[in-house]
C-alpha atoms as a PDB file:
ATOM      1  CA  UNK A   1       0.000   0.000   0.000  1.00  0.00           C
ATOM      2  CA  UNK A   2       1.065   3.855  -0.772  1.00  0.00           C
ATOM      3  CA  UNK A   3      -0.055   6.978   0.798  1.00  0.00           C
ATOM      4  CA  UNK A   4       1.124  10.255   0.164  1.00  0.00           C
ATOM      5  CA  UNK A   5       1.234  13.446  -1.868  1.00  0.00           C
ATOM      6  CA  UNK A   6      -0.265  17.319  -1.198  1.00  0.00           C
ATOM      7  CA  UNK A   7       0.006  20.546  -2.309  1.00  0.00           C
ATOM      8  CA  UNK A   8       3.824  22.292  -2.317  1.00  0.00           C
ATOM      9  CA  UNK A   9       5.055  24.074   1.096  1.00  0.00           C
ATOM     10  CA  UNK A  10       8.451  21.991   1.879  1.00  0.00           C
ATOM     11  CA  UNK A  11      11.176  21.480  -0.448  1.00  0.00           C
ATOM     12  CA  UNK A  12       9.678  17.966  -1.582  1.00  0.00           C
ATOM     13  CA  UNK A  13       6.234  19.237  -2.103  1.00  0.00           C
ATOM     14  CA  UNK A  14       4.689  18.196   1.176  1.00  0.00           C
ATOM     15  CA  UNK A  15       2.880  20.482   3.991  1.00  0.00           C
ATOM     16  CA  UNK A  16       4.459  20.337   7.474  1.00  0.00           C
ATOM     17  CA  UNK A  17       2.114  17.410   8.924  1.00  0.00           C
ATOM     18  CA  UNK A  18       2.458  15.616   5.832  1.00  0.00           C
ATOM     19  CA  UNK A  19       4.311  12.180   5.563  1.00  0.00           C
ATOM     20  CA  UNK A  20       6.752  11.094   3.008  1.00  0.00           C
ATOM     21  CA  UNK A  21       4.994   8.653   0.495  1.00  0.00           C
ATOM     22  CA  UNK A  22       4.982   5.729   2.291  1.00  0.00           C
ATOM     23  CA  UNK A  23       4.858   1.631   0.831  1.00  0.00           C
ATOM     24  CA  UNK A  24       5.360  -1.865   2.353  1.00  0.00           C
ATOM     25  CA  UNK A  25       6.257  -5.055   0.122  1.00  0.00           C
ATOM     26  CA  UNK A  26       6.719  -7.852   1.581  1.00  0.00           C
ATOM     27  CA  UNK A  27       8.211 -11.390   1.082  1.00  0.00           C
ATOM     28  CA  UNK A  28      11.163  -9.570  -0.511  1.00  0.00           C
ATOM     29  CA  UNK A  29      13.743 -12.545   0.803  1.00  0.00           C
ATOM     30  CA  UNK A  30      12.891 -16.015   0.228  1.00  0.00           C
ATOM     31  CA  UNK A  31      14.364 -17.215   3.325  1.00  0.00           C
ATOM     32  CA  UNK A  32      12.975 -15.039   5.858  1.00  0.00           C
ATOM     33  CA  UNK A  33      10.391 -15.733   8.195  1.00  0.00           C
ATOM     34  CA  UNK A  34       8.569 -12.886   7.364  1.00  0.00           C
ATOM     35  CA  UNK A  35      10.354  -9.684   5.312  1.00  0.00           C
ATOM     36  CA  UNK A  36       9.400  -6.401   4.555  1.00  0.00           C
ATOM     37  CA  UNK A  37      10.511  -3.473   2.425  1.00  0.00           C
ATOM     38  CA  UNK A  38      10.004  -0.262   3.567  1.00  0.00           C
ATOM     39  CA  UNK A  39       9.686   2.974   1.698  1.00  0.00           C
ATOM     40  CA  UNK A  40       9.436   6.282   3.089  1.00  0.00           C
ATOM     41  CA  UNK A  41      10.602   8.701   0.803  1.00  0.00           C
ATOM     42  CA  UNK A  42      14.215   8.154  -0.302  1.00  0.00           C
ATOM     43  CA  UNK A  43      15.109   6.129   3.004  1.00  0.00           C
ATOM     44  CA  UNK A  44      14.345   2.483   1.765  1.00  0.00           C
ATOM     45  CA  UNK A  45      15.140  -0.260   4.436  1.00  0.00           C
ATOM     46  CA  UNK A  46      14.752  -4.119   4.134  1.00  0.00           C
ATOM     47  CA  UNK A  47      13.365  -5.422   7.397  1.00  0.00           C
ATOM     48  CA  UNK A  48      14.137  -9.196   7.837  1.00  0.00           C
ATOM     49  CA  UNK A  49      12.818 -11.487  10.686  1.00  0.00           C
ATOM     50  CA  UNK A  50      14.009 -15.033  11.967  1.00  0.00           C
ATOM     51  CA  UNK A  51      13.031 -17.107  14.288  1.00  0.00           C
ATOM     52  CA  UNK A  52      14.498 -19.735  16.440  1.00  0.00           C
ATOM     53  CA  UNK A  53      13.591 -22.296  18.881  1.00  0.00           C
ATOM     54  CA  UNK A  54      16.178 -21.041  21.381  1.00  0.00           C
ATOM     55  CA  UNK A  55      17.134 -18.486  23.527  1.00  0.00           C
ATOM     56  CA  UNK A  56      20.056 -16.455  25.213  1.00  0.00           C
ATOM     57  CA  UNK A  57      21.475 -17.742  28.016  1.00  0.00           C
ATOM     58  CA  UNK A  58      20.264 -15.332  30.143  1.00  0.00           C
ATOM     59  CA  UNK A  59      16.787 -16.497  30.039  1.00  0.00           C
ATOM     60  CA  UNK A  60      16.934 -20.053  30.171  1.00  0.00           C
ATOM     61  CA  UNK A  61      14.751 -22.358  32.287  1.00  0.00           C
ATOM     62  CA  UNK A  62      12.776 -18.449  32.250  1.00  0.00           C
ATOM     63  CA  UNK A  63       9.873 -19.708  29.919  1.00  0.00           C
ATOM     64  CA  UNK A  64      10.264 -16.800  28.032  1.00  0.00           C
ATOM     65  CA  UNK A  65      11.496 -15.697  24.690  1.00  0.00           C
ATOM     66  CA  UNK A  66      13.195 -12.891  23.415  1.00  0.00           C
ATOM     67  CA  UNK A  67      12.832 -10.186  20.367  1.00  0.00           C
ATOM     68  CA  UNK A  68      16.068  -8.802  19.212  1.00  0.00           C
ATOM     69  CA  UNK A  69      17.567  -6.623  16.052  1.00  0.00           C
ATOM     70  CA  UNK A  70      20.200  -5.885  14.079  1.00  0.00           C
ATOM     71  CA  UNK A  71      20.914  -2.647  12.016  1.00  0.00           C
ATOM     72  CA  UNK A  72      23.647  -1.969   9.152  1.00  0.00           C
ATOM     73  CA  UNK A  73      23.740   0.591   6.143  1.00  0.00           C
ATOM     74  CA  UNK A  74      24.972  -0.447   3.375  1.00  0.00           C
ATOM     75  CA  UNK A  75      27.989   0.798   1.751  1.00  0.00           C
ATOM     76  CA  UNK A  76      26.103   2.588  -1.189  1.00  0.00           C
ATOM     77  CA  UNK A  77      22.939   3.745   0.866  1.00  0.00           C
ATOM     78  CA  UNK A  78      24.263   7.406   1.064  1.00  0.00           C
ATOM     79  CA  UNK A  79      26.121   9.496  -1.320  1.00  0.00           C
ATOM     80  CA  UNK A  80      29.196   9.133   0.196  1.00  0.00           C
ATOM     81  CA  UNK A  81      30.200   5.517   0.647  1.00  0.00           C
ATOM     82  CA  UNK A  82      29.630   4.101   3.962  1.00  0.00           C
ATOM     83  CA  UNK A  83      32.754   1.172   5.060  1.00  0.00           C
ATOM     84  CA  UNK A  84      30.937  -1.844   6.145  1.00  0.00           C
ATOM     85  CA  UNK A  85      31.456  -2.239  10.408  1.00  0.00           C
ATOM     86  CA  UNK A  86      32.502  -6.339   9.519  1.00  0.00           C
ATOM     87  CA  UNK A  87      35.699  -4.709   7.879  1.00  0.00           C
ATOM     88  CA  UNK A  88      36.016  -2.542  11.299  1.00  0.00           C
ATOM     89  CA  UNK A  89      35.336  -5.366  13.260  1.00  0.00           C
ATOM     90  CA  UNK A  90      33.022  -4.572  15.640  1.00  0.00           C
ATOM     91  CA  UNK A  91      29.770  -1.761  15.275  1.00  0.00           C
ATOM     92  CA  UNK A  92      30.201   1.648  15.747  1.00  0.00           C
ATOM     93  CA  UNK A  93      28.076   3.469  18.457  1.00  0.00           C
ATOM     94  CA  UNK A  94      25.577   4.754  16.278  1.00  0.00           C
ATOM     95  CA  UNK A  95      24.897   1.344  14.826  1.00  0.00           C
ATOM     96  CA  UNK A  96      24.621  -0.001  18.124  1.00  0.00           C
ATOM     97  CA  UNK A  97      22.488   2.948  19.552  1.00  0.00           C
ATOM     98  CA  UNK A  98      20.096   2.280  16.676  1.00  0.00           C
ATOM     99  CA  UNK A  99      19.600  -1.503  17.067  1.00  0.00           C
ATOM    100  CA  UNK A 100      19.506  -1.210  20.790  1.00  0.00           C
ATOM    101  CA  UNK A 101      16.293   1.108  20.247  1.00  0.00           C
ATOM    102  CA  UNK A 102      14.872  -1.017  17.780  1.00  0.00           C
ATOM    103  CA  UNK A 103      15.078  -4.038  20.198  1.00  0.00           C
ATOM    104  CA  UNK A 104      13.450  -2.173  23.079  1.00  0.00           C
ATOM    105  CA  UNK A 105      10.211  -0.788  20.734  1.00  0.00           C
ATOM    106  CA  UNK A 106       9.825  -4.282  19.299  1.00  0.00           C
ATOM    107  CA  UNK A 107      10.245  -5.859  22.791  1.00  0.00           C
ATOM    108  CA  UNK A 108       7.698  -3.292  24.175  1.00  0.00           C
ATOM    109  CA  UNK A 109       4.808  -4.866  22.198  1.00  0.00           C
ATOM    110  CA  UNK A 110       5.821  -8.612  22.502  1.00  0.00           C
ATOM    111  CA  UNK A 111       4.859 -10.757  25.676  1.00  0.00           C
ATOM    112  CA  UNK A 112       7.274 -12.485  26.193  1.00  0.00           C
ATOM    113  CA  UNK A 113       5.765 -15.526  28.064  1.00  0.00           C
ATOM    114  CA  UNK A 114       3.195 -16.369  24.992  1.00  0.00           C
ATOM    115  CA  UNK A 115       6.624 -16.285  22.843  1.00  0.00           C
ATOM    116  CA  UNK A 116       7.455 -19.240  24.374  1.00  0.00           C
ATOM    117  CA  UNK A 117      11.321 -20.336  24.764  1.00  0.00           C
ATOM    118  CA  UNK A 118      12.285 -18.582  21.173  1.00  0.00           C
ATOM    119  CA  UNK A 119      14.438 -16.057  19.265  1.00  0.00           C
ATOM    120  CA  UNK A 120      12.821 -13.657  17.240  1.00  0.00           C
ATOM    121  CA  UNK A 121      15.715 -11.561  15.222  1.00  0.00           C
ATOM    122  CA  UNK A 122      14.757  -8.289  12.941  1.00  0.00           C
ATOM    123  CA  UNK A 123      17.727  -7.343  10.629  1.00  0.00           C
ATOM    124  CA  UNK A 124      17.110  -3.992   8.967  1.00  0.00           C
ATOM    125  CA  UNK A 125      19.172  -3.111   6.519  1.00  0.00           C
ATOM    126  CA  UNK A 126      19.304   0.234   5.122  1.00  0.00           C
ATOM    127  CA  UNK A 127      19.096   0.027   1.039  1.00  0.00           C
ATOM    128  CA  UNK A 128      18.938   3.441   1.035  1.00  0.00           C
ATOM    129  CA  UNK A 129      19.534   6.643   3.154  1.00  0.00           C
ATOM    130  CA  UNK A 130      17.591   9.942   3.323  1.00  0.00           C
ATOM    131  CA  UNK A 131      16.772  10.520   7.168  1.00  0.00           C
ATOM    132  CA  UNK A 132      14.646   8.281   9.213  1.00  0.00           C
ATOM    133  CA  UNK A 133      16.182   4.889   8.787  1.00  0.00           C
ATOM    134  CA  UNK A 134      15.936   4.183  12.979  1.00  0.00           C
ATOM    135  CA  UNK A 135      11.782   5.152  12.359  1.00  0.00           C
ATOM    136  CA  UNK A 136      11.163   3.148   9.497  1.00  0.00           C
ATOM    137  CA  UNK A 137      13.356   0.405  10.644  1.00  0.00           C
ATOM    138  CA  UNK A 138      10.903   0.210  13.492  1.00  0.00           C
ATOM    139  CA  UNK A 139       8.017   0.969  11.348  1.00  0.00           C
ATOM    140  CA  UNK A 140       9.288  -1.870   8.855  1.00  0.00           C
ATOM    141  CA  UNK A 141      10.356  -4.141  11.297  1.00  0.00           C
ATOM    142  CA  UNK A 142       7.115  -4.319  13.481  1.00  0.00           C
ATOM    143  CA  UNK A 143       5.453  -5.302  10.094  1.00  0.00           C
ATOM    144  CA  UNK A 144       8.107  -8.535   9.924  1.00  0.00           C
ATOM    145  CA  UNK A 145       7.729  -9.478  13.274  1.00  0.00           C
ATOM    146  CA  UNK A 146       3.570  -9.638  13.058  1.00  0.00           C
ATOM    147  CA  UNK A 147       3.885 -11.436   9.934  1.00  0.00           C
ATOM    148  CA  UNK A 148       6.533 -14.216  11.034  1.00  0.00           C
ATOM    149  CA  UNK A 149       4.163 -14.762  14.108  1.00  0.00           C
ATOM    150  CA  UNK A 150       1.319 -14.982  12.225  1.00  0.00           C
ATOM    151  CA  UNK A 151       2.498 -17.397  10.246  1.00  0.00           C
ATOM    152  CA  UNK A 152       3.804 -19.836  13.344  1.00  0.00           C
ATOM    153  CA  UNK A 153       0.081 -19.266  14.960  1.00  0.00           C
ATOM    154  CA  UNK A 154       1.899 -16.669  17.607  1.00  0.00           C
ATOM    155  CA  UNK A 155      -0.182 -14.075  16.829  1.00  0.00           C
ATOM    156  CA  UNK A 156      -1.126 -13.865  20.873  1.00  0.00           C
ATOM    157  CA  UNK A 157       2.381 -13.058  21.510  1.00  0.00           C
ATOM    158  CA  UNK A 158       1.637  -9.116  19.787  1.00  0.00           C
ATOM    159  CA  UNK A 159       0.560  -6.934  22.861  1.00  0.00           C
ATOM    160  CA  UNK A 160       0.222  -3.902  20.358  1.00  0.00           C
ATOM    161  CA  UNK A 161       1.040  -2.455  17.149  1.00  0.00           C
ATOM    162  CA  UNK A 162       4.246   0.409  17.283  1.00  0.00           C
ATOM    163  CA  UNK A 163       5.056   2.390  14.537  1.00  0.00           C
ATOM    164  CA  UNK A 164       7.946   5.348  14.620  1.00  0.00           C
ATOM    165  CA  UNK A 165       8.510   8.925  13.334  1.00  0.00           C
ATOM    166  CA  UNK A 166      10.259  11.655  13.398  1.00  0.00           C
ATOM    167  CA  UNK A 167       9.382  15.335  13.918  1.00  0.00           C
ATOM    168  CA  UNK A 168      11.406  18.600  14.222  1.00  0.00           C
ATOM    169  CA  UNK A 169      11.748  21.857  14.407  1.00  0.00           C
ATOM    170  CA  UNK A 170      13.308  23.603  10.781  1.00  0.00           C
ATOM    171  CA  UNK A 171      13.246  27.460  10.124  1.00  0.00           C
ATOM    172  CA  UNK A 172      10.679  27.464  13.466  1.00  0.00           C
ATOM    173  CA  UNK A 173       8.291  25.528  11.822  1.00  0.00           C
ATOM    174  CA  UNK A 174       7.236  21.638  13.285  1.00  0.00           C
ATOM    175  CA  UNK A 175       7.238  19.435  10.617  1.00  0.00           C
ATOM    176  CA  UNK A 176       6.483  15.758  10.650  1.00  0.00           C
ATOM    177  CA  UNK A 177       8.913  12.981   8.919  1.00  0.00           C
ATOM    178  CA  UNK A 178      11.902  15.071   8.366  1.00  0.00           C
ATOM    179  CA  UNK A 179      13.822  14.098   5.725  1.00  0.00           C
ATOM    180  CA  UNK A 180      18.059  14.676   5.624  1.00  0.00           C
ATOM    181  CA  UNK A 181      17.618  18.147   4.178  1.00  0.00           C
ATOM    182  CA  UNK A 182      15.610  19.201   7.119  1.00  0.00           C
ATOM    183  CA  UNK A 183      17.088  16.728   9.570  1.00  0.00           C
ATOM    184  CA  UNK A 184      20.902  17.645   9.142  1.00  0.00           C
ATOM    185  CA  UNK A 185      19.849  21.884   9.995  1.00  0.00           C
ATOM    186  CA  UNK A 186      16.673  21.004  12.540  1.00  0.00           C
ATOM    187  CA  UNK A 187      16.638  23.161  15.312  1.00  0.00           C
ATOM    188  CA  UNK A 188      14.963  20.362  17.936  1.00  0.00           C
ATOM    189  CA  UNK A 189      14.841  17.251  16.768  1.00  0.00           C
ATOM    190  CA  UNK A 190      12.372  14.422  18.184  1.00  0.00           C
ATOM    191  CA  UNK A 191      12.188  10.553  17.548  1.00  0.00           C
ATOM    192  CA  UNK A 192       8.667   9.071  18.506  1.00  0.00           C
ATOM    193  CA  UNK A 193       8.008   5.780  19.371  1.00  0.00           C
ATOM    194  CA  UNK A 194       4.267   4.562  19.963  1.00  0.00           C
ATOM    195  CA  UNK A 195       1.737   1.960  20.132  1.00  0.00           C
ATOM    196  CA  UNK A 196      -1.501   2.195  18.079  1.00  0.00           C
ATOM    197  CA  UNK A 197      -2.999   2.187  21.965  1.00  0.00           C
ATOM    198  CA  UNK A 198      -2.037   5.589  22.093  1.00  0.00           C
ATOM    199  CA  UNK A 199       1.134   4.737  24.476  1.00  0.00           C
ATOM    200  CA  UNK A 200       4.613   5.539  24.319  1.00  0.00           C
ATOM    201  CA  UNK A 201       7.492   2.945  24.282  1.00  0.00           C
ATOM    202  CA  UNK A 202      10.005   5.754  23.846  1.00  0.00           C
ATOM    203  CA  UNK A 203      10.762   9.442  23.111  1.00  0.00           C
ATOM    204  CA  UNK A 204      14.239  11.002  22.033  1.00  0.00           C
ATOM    205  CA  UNK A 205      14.440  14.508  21.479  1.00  0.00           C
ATOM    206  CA  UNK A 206      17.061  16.467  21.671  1.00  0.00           C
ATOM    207  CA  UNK A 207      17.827  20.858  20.654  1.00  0.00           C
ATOM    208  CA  UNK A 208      20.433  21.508  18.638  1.00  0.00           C
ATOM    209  CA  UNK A 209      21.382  25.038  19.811  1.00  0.00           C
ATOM    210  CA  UNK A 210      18.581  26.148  20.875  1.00  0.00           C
ATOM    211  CA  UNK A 211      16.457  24.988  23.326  1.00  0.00           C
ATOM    212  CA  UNK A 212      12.477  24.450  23.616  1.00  0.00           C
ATOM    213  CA  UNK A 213       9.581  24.586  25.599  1.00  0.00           C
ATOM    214  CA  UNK A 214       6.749  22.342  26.611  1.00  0.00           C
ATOM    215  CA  UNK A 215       4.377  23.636  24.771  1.00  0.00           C
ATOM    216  CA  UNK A 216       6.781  23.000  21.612  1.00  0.00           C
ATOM    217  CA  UNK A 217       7.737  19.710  23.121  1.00  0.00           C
ATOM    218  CA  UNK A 218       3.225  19.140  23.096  1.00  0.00           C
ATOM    219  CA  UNK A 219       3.128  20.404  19.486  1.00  0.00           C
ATOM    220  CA  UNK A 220       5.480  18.099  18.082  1.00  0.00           C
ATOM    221  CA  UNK A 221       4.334  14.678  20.148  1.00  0.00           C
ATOM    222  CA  UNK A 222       1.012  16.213  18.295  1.00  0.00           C
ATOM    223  CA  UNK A 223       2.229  16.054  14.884  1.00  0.00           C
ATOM    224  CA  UNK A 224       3.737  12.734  15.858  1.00  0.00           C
ATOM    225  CA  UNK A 225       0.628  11.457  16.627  1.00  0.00           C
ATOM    226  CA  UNK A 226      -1.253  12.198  13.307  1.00  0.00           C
ATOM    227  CA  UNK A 227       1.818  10.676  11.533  1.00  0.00           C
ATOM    228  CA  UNK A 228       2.073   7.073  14.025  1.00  0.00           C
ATOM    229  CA  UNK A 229      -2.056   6.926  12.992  1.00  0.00           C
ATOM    230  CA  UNK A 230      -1.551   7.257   9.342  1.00  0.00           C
ATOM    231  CA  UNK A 231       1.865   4.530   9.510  1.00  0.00           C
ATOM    232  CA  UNK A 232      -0.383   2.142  12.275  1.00  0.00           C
ATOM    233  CA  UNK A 233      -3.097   1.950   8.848  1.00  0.00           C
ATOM    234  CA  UNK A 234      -0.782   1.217   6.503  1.00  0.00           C
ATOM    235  CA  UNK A 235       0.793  -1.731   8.400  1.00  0.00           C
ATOM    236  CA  UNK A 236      -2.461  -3.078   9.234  1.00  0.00           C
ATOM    237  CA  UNK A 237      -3.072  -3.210   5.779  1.00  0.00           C
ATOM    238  CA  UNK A 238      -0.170  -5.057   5.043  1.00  0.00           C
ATOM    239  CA  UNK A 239      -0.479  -7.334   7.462  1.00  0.00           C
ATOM    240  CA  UNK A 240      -3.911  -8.397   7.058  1.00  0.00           C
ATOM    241  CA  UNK A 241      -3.053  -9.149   3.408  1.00  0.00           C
ATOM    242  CA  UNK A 242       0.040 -11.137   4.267  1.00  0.00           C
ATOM    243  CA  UNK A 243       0.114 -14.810   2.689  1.00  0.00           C
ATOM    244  CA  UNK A 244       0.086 -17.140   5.823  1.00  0.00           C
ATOM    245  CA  UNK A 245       2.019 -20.167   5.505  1.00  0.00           C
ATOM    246  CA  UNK A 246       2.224 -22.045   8.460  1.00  0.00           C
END
């Protein structure tokens, strides 16, 4: 499914509490419990999930199971070549930042128990780069993750739906789904994580150089908001459509 489009005020022709036109394929990998291809704007990421009948040590003889992720950009995904982190040897903190998050907002919709003694892994890996590729990794990956359980009759596991998006602050105007252009000069810039409950499994925002207020702080969870609703319709979409093959 696609959604987008509006009459010219930003750069890219959309109004400030207008998304970047958004689509989900899925099934992209063969291999993959479940897959999905997200597209917001320019930032395209593959979201891949596998699952396992095992768990990390940690959690043995527990009863539970455990939902984690993985996050790399590929070396062509932005204009300048990014050096894969295998030739570093080890992931740099931003990589690790990012897949950390995307654990914990997967995580916060999953019980854990009804998982049973099993590995869920989401690997998102980011085709292409244009702001946004932690939000639409989540976005992407939730997608995977409710498919792949779906298809191995977990579907009781899923506590929620959670979706991801970015807002900001550019030339004083809030905007919704900043792109890099209006990412890399934001003055406050704001990560939302939520549940189509109307929760909220996490919140980074941060000013860069100038600070801001509540009632900017209100504003932008706002514009958040109308954005998670239009992204928490577009996965259910997808989903319900998924092929099950149990």
């Amino acid at each position: 499914m696609s959604i987008g489009a509006g009459p010219r005020v930003r750069a890219d022709g959309r109004t400030p509490g207008q998304l970047r036109p958004v689509s989900m394929s899925l099934d992209v990998q063969k291999w993959a419990a479940a897959s999905c291809l997200i597209r917001m704007g320019d930032t395209h990421v593959l979201c891949a999930a596998t699952v396992e009948d095992r768990i990390p040590p940690f959690l043995r003889g527990k009863g539970v199971g455990w939902v984690t992720s993985e996050y790399s950009m590929l070396p062509a995904s932005t204009s300048e070549r990014t050096q894969r982190e295998s030739v570093k040897g080890r992931p740099g903190g931003r990589t690790h930042e990012i897949q950390r998050l995307i654990g914990r907002a997967l995580r916060g919709v999953i019980d854990t128990a009804a998982l049973g003694e099993r590995t869920i892994t989401i690997d998102c890996d980011v085709l292409q780069a244009d702001g946004g590729t932690r939000t639409a990794s989540i976005t992407g990956g939730y997608v995977a993750l409710a498919v792949a359980l779906r298809r191995r009759g977990l579907e009781r596991a899923l506590t929620a739906g959670i979706a991801a998006v970015s807002v900001g602050i550019v030339d004083g105007m809030p905007l919704l789904d900043l792109d890099y252009s209006e990412d890399s000069h934001a003055e406050v810039d704001f990560n939302v994580v939520g549940t189509d409950a109307g929760a909220y499994v996490e919140v980074q925002g941060t000013a860069e150089g100038k600070a801001f207020d509540r009632g900017q702080m209100d504003q932008l969870l706002g514009l958040a908001d109308v954005g998670l609703q239009l992204l928490f319709e577009a996965q259910r979409q997808v989903i319900e459509g998924a092929t099950i093959r149990r």
